[in-house]
N, C-alpha and C. Protein backbone atom coordinates (compact mmCIF):
# COMPACT_ATOMS: atom_id res chain seq x y z
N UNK A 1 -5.64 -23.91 -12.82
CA UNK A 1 -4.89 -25.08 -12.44
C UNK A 1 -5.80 -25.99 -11.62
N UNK A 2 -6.26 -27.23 -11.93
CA UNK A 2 -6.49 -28.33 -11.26
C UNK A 2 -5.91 -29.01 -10.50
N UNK A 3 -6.10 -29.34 -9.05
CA UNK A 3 -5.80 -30.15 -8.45
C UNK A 3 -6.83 -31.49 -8.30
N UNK A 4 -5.63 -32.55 -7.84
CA UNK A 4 -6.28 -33.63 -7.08
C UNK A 4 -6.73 -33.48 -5.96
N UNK A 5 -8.13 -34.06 -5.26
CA UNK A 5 -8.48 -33.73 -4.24
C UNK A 5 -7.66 -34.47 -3.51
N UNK A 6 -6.84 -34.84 -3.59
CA UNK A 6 -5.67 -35.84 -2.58
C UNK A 6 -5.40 -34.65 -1.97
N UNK A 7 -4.73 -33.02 -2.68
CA UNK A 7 -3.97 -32.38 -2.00
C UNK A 7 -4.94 -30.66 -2.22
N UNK A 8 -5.99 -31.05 -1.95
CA UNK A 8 -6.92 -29.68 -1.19
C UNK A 8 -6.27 -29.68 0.07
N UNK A 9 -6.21 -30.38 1.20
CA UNK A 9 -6.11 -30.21 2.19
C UNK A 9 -4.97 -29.21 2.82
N UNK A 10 -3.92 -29.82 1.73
CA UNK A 10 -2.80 -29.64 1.88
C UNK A 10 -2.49 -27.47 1.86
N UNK A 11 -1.36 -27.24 2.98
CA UNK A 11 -1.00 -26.13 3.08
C UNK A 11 0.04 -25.12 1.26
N UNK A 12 -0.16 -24.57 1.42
CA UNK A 12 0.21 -23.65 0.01
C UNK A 12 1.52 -22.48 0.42
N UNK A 13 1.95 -22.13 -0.09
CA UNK A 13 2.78 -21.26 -0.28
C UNK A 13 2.32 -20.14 -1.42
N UNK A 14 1.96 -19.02 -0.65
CA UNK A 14 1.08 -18.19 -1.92
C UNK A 14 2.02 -17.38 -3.14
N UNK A 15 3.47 -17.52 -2.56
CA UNK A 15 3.99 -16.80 -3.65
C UNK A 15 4.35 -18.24 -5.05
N UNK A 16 4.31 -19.32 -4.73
CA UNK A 16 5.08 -20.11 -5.31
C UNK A 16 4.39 -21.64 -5.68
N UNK A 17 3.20 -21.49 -4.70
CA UNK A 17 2.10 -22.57 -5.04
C UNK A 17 2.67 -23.96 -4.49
N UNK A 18 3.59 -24.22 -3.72
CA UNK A 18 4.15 -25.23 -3.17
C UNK A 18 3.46 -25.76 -1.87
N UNK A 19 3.15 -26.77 -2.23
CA UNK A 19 2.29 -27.59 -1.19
C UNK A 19 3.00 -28.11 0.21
N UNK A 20 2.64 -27.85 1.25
CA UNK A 20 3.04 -28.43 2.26
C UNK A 20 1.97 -29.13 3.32
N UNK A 21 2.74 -30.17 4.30
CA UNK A 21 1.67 -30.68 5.25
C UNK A 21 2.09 -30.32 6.31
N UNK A 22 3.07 -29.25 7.26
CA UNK A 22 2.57 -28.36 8.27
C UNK A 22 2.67 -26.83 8.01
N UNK A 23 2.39 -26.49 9.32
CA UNK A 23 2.72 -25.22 9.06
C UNK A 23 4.13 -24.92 9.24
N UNK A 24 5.07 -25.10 10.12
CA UNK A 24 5.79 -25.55 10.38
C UNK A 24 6.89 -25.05 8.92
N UNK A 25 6.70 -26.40 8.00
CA UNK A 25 7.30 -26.09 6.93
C UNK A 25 7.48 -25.14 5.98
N UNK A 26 5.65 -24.74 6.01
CA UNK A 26 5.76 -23.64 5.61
C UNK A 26 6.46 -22.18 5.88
N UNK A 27 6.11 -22.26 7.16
CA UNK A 27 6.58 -20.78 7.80
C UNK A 27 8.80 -21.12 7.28
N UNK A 28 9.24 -22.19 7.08
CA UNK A 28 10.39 -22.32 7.09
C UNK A 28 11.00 -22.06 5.38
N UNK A 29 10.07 -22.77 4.71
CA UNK A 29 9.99 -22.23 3.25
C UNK A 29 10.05 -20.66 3.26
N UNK A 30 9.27 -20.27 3.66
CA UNK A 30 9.11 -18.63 3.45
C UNK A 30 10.44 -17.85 3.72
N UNK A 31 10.74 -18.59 5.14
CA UNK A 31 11.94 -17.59 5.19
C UNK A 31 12.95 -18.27 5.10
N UNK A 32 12.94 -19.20 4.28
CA UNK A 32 14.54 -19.13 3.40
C UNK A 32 14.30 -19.02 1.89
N UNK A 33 13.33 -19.26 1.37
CA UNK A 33 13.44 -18.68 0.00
C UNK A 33 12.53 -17.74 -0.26
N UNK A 34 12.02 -16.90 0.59
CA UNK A 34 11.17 -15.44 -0.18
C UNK A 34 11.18 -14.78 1.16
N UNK A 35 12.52 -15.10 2.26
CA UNK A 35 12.82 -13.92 2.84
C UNK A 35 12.60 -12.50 2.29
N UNK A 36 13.03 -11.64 1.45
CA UNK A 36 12.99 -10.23 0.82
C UNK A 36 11.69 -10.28 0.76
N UNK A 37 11.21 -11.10 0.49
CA UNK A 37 9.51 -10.89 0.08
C UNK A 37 8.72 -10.22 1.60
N UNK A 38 9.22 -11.20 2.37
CA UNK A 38 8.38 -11.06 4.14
C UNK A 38 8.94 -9.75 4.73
N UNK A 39 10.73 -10.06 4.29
CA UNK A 39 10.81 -8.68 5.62
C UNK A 39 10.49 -8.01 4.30
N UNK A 40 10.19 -7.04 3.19
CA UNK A 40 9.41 -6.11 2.86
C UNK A 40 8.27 -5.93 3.21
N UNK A 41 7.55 -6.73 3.50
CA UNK A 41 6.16 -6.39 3.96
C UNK A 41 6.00 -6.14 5.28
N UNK A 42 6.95 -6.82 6.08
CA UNK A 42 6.66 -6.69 7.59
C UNK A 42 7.19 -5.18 8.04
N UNK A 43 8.18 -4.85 7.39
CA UNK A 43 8.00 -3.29 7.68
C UNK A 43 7.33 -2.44 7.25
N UNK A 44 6.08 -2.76 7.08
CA UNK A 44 5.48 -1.76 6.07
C UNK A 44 4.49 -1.08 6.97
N UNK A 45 4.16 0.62 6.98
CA UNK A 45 3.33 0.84 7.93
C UNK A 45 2.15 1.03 7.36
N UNK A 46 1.49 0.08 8.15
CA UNK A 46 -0.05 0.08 7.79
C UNK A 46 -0.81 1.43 8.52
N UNK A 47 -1.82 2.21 8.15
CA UNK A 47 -2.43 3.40 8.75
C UNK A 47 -3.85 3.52 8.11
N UNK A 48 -4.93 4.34 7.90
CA UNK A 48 -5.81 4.67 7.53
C UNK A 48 -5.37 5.65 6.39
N UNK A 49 -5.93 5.49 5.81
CA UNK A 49 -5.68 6.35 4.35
C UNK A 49 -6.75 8.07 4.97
N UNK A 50 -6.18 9.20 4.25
CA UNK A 50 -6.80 10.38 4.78
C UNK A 50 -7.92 10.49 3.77
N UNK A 51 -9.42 10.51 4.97
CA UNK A 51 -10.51 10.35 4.39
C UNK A 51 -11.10 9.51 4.82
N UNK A 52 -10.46 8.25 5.15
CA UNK A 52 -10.81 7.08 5.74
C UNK A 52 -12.47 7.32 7.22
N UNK A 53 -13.47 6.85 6.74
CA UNK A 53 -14.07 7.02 7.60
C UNK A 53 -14.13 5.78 8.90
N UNK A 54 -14.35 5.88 10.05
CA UNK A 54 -14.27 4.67 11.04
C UNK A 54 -15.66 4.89 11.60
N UNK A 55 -16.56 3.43 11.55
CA UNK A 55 -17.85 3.28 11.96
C UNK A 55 -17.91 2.69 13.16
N UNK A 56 -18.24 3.46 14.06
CA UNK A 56 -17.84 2.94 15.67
C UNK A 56 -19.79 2.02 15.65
């Protein structure tokens, strides 16, 4: 997909590709139309997988 460089600048919506100019809007998009989407992920527990090495 091509854009105009009019709207590089411009903020995105990654599930849905919808352009916005704050954040603001965005964060408000999200949670009214891909609520289910966010709170699934936000409960999700992140951990180290077993095996996982950590390089201090």
């Amino acid at each position: 997909m091509v854009l105009p460089l009019v709207d590089e600048f411009k903020l995105k919506c990654y599930l849905c590709n919808t352009p916005f100019s704050t954040i603001e809007e965005l964060r408000e998009h999200q949670k009214n139309q891909h609520a289910e989407f966010i709170t699934d992920h936000e409960n999700q527990k992140r951990e180290p997988a077993p095996g996982d090495v950590t390089v201090f």
